[in-house]
PDB file of N, CA and C in Angstrom:
ATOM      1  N   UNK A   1     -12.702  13.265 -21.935  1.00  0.00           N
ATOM      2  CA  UNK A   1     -12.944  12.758 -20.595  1.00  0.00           C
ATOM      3  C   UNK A   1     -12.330  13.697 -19.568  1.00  0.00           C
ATOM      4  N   UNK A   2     -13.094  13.991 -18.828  1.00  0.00           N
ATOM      5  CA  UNK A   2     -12.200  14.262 -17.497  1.00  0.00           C
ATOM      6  C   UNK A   2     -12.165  13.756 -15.894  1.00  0.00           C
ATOM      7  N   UNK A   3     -11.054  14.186 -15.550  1.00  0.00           N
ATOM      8  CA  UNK A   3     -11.007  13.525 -14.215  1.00  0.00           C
ATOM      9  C   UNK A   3     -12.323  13.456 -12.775  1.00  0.00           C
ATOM     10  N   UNK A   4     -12.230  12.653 -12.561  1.00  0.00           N
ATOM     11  CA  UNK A   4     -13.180  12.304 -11.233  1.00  0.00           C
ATOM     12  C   UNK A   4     -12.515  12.363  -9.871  1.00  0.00           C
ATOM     13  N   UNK A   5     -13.105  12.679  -8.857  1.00  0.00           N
ATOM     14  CA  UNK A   5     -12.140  11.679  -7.662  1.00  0.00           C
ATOM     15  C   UNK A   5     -11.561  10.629  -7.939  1.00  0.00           C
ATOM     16  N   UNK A   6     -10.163  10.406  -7.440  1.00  0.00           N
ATOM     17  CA  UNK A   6      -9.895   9.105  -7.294  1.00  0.00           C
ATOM     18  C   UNK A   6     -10.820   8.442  -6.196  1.00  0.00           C
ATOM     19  N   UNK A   7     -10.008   6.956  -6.772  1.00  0.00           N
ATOM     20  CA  UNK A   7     -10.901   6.245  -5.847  1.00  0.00           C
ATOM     21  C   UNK A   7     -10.340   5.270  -4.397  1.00  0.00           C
ATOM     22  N   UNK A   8     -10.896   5.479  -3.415  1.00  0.00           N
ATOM     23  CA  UNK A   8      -9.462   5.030  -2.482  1.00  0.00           C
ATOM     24  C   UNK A   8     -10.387   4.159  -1.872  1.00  0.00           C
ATOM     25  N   UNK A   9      -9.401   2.787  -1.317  1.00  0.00           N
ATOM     26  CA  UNK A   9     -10.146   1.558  -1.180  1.00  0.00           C
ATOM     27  C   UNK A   9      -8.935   1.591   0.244  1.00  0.00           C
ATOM     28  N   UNK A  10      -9.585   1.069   1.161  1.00  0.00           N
ATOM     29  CA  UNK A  10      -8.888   1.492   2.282  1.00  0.00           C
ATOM     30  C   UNK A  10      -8.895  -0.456   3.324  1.00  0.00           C
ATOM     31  N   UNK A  11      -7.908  -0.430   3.649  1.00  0.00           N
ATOM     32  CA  UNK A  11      -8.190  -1.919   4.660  1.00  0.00           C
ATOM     33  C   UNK A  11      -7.088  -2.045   6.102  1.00  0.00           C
ATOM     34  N   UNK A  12      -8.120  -2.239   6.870  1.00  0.00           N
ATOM     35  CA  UNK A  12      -7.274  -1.489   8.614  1.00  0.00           C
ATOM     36  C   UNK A  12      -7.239  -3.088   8.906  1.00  0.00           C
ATOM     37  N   UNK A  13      -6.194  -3.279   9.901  1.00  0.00           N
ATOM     38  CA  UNK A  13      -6.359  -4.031  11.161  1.00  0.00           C
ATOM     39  C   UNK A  13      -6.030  -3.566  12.080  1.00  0.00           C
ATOM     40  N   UNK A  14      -6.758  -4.148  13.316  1.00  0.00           N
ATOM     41  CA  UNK A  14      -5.887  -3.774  14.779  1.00  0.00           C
ATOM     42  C   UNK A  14      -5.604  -5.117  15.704  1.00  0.00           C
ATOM     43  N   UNK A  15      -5.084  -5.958  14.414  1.00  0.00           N
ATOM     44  CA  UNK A  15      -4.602  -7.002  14.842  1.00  0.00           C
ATOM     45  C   UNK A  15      -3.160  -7.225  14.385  1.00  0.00           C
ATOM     46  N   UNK A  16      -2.453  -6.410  13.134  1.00  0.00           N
ATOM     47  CA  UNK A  16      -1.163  -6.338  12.784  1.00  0.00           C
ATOM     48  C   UNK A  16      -0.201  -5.928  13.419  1.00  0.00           C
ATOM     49  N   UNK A  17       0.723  -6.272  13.736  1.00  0.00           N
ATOM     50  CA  UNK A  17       2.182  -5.735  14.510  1.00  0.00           C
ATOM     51  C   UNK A  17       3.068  -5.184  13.020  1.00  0.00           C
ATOM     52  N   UNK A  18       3.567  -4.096  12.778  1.00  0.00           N
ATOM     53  CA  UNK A  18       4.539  -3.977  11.924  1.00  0.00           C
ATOM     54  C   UNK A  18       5.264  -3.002  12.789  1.00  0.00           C
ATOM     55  N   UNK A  19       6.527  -3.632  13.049  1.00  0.00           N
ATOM     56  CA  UNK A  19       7.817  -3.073  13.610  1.00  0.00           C
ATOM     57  C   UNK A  19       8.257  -1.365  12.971  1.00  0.00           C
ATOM     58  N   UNK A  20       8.579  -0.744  13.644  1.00  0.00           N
ATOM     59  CA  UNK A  20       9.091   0.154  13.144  1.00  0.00           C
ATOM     60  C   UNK A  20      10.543   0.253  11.763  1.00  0.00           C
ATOM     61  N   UNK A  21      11.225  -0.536  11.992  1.00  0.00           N
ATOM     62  CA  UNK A  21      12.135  -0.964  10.683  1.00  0.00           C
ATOM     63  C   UNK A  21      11.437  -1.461   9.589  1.00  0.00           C
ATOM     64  N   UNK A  22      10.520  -2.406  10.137  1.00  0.00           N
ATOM     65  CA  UNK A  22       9.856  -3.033   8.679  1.00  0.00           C
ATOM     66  C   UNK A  22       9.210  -1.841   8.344  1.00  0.00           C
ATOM     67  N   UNK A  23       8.621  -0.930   9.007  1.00  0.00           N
ATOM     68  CA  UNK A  23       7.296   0.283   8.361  1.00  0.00           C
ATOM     69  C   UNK A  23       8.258   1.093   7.583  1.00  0.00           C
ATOM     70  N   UNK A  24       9.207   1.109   7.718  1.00  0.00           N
ATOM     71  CA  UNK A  24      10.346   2.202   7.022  1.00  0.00           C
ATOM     72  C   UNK A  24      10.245   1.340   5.846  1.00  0.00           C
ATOM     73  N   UNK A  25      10.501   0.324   5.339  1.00  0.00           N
ATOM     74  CA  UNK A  25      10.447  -0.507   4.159  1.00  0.00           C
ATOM     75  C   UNK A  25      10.157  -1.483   3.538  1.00  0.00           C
ATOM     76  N   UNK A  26       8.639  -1.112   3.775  1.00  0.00           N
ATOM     77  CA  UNK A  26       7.720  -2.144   3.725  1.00  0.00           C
ATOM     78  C   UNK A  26       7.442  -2.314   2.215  1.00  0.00           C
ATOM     79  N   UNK A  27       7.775  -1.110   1.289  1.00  0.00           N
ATOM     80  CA  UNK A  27       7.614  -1.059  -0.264  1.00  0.00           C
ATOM     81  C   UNK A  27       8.750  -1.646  -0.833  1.00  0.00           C
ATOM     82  N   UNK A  28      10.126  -1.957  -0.162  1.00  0.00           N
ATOM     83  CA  UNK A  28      11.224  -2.203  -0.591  1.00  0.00           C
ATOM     84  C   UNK A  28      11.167  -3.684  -1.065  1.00  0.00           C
ATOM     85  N   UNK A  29      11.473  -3.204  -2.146  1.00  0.00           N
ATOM     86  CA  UNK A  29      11.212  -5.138  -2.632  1.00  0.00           C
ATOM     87  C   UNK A  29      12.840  -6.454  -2.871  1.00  0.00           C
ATOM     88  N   UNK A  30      13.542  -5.679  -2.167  1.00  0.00           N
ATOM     89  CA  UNK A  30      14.653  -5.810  -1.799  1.00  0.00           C
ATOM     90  C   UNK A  30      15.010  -6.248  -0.401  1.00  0.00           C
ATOM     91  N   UNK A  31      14.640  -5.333   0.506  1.00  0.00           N
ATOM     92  CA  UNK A  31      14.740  -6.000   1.679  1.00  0.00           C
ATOM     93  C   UNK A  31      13.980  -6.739   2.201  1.00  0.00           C
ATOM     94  N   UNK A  32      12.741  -6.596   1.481  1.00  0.00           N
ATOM     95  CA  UNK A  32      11.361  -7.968   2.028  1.00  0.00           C
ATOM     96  C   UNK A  32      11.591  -9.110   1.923  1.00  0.00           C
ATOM     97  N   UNK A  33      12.244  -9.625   0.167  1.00  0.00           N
ATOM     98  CA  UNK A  33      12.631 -10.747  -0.371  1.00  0.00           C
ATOM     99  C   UNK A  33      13.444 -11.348   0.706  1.00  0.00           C
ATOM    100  N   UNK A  34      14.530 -10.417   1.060  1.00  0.00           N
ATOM    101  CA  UNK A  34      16.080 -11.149   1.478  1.00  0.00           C
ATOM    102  C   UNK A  34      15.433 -11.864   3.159  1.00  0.00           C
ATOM    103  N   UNK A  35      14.231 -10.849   3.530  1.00  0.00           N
ATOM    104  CA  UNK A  35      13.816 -11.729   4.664  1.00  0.00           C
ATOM    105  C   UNK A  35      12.537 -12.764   4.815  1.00  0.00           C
ATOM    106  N   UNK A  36      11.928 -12.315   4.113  1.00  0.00           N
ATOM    107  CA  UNK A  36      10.837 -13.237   4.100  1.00  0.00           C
ATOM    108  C   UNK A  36       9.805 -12.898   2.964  1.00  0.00           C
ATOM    109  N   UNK A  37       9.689 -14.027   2.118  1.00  0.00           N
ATOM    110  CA  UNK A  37       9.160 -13.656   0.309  1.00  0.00           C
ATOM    111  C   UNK A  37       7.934 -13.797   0.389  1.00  0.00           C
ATOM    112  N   UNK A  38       7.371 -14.309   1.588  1.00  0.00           N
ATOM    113  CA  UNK A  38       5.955 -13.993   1.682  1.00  0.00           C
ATOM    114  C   UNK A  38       5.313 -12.842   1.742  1.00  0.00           C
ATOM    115  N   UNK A  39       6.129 -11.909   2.635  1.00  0.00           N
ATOM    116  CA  UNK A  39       5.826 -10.315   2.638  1.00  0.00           C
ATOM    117  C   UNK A  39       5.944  -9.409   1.502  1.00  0.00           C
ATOM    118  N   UNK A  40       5.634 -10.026   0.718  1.00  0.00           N
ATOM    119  CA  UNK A  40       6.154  -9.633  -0.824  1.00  0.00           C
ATOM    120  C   UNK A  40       4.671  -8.763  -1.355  1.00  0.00           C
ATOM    121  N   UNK A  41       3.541  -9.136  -0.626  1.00  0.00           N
ATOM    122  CA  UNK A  41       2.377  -8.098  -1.072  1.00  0.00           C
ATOM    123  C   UNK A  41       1.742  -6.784  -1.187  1.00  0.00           C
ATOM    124  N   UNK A  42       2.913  -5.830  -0.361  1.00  0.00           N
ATOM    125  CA  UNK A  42       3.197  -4.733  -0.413  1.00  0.00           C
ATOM    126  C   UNK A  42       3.813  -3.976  -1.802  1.00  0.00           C
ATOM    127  N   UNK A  43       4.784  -4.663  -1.882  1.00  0.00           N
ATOM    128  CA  UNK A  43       5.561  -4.628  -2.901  1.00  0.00           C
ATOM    129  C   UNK A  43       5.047  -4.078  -4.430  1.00  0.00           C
ATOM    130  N   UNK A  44       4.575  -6.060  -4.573  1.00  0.00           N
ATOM    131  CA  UNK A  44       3.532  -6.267  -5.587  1.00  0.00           C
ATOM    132  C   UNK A  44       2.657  -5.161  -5.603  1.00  0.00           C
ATOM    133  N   UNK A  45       1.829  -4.629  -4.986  1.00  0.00           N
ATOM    134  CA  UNK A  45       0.765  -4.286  -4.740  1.00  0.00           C
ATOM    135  C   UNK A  45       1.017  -2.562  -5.208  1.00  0.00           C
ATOM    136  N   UNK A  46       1.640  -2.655  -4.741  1.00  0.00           N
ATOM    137  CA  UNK A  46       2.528  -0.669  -5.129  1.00  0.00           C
ATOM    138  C   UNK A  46       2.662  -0.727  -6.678  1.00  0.00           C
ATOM    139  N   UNK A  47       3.553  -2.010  -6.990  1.00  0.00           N
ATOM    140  CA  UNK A  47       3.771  -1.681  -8.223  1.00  0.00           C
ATOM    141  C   UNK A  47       2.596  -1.600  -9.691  1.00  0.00           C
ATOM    142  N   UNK A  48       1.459  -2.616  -9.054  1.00  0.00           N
ATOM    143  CA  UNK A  48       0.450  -2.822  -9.779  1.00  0.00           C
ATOM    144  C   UNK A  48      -0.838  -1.513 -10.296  1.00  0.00           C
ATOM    145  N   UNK A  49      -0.627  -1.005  -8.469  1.00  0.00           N
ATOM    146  CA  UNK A  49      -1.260   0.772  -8.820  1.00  0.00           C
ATOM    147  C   UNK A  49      -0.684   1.427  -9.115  1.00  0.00           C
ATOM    148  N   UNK A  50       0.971   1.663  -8.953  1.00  0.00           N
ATOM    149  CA  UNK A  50       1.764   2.915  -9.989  1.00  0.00           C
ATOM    150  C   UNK A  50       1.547   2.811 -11.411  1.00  0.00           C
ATOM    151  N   UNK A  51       1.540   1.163 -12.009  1.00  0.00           N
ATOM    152  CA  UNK A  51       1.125   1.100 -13.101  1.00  0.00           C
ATOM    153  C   UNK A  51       0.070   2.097 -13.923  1.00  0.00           C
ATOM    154  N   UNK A  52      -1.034   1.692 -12.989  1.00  0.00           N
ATOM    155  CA  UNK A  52      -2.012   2.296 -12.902  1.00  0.00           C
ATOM    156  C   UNK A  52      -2.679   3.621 -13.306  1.00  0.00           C
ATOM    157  N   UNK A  53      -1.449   4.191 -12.708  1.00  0.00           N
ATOM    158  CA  UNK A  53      -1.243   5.744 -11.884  1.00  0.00           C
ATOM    159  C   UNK A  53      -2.128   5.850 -10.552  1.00  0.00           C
ATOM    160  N   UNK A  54      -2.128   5.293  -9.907  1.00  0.00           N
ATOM    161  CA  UNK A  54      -1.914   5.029  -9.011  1.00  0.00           C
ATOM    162  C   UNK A  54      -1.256   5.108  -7.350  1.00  0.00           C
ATOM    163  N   UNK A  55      -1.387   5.078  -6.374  1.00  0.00           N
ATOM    164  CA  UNK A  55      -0.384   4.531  -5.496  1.00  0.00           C
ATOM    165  C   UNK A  55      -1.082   3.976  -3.880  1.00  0.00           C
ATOM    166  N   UNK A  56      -0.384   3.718  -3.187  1.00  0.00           N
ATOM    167  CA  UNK A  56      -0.306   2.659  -1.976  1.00  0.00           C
ATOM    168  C   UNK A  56       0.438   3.477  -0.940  1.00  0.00           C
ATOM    169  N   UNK A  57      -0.564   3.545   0.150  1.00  0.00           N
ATOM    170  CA  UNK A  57      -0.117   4.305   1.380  1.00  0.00           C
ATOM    171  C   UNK A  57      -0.109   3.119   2.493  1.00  0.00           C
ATOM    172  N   UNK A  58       0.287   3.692   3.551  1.00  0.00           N
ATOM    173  CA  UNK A  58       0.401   2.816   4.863  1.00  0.00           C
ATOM    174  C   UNK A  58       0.241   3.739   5.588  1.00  0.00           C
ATOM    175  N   UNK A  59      -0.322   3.265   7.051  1.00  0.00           N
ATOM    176  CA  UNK A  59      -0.537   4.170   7.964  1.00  0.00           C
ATOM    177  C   UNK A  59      -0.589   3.374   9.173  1.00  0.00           C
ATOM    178  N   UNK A  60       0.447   3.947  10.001  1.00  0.00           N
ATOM    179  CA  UNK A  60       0.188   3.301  11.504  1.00  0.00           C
ATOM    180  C   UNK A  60      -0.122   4.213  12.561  1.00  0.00           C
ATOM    181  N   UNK A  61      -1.282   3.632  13.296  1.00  0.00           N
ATOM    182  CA  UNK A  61      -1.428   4.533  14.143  1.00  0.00           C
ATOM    183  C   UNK A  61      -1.222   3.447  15.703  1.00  0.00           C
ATOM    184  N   UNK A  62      -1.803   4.084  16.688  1.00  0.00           N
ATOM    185  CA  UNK A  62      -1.270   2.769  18.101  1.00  0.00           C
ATOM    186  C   UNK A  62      -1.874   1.781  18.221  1.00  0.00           C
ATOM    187  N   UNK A  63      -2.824   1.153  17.540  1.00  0.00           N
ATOM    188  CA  UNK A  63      -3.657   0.471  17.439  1.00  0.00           C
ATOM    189  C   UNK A  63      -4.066  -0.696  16.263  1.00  0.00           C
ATOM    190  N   UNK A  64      -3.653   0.051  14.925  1.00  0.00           N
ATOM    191  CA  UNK A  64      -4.401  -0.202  13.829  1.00  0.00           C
ATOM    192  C   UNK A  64      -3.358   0.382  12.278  1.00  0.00           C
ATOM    193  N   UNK A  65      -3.264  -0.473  11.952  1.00  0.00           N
ATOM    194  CA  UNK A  65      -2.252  -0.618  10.316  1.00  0.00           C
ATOM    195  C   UNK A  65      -3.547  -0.437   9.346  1.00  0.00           C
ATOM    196  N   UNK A  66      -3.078   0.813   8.806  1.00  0.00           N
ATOM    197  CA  UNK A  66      -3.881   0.985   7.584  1.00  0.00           C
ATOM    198  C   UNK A  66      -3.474   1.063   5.916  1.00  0.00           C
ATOM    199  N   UNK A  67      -3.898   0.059   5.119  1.00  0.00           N
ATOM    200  CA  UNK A  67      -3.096   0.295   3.323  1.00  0.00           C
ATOM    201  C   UNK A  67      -4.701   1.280   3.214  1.00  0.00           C
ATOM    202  N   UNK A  68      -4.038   2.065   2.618  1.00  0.00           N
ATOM    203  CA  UNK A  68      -5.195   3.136   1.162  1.00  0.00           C
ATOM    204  C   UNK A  68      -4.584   3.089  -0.011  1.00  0.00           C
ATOM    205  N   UNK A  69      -5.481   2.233  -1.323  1.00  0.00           N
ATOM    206  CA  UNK A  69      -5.032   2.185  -2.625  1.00  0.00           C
ATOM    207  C   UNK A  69      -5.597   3.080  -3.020  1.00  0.00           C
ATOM    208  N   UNK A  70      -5.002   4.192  -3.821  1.00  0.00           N
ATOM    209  CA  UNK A  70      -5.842   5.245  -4.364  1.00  0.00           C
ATOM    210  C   UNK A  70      -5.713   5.109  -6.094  1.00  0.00           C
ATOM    211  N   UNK A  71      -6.635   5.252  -6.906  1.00  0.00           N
ATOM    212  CA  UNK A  71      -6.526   4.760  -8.481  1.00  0.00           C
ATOM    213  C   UNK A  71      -7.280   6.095  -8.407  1.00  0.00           C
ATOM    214  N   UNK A  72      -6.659   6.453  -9.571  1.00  0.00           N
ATOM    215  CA  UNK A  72      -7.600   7.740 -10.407  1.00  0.00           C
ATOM    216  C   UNK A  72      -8.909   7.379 -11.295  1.00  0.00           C
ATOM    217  N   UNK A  73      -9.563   8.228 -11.409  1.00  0.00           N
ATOM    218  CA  UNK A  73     -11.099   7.766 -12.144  1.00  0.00           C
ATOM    219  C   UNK A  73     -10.840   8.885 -13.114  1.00  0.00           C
ATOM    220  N   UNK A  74     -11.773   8.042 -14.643  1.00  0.00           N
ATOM    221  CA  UNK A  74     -12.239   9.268 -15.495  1.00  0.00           C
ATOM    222  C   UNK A  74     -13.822   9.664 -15.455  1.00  0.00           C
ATOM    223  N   UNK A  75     -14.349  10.621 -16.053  1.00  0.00           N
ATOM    224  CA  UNK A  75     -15.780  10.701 -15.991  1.00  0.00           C
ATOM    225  C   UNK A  75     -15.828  10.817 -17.761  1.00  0.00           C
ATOM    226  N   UNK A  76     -16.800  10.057 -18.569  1.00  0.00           N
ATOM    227  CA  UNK A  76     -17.045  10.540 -20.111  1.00  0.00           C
ATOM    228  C   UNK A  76     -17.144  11.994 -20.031  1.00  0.00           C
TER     229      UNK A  76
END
């Protein structure tokens, strides 16, 4: 087999507020818990595509919060 593009699945709002402290550690599954365990889907979510091989980006721009999950592909 060999490799393909990964595959990146991308989801914006420009309705999210994420603070600048929280954007610093938004993967931290440590400081999310201790404040609020609902915000825990970042977290989760990182760890499920590293599994993977995998990973989970964030992106803020002035407007609009962006996650990109990127998973690797094989081709037969």
């Amino acid at each position: 087999m060999t490799h393909a593009e990964p595959l990146r699945i991308t989801v914006a709002s420009r309705t999210a507020e994420v603070r600048p402290d929280e954007f610093l550690r938004i993967f931290d599954p440590i400081q999310v818990v201790q404040e609020n365990l609902i915000d825990v889907g970042p977290c989760v979510s990182q760890r499920i595509l590293e599994a993977q091989g995998g990973h989970l980006d964030i992106k803020q721009g002035r407007a609009e919060v962006t996650f990109t999950a990127t998973l690797p592909t094989t081709q037969p």
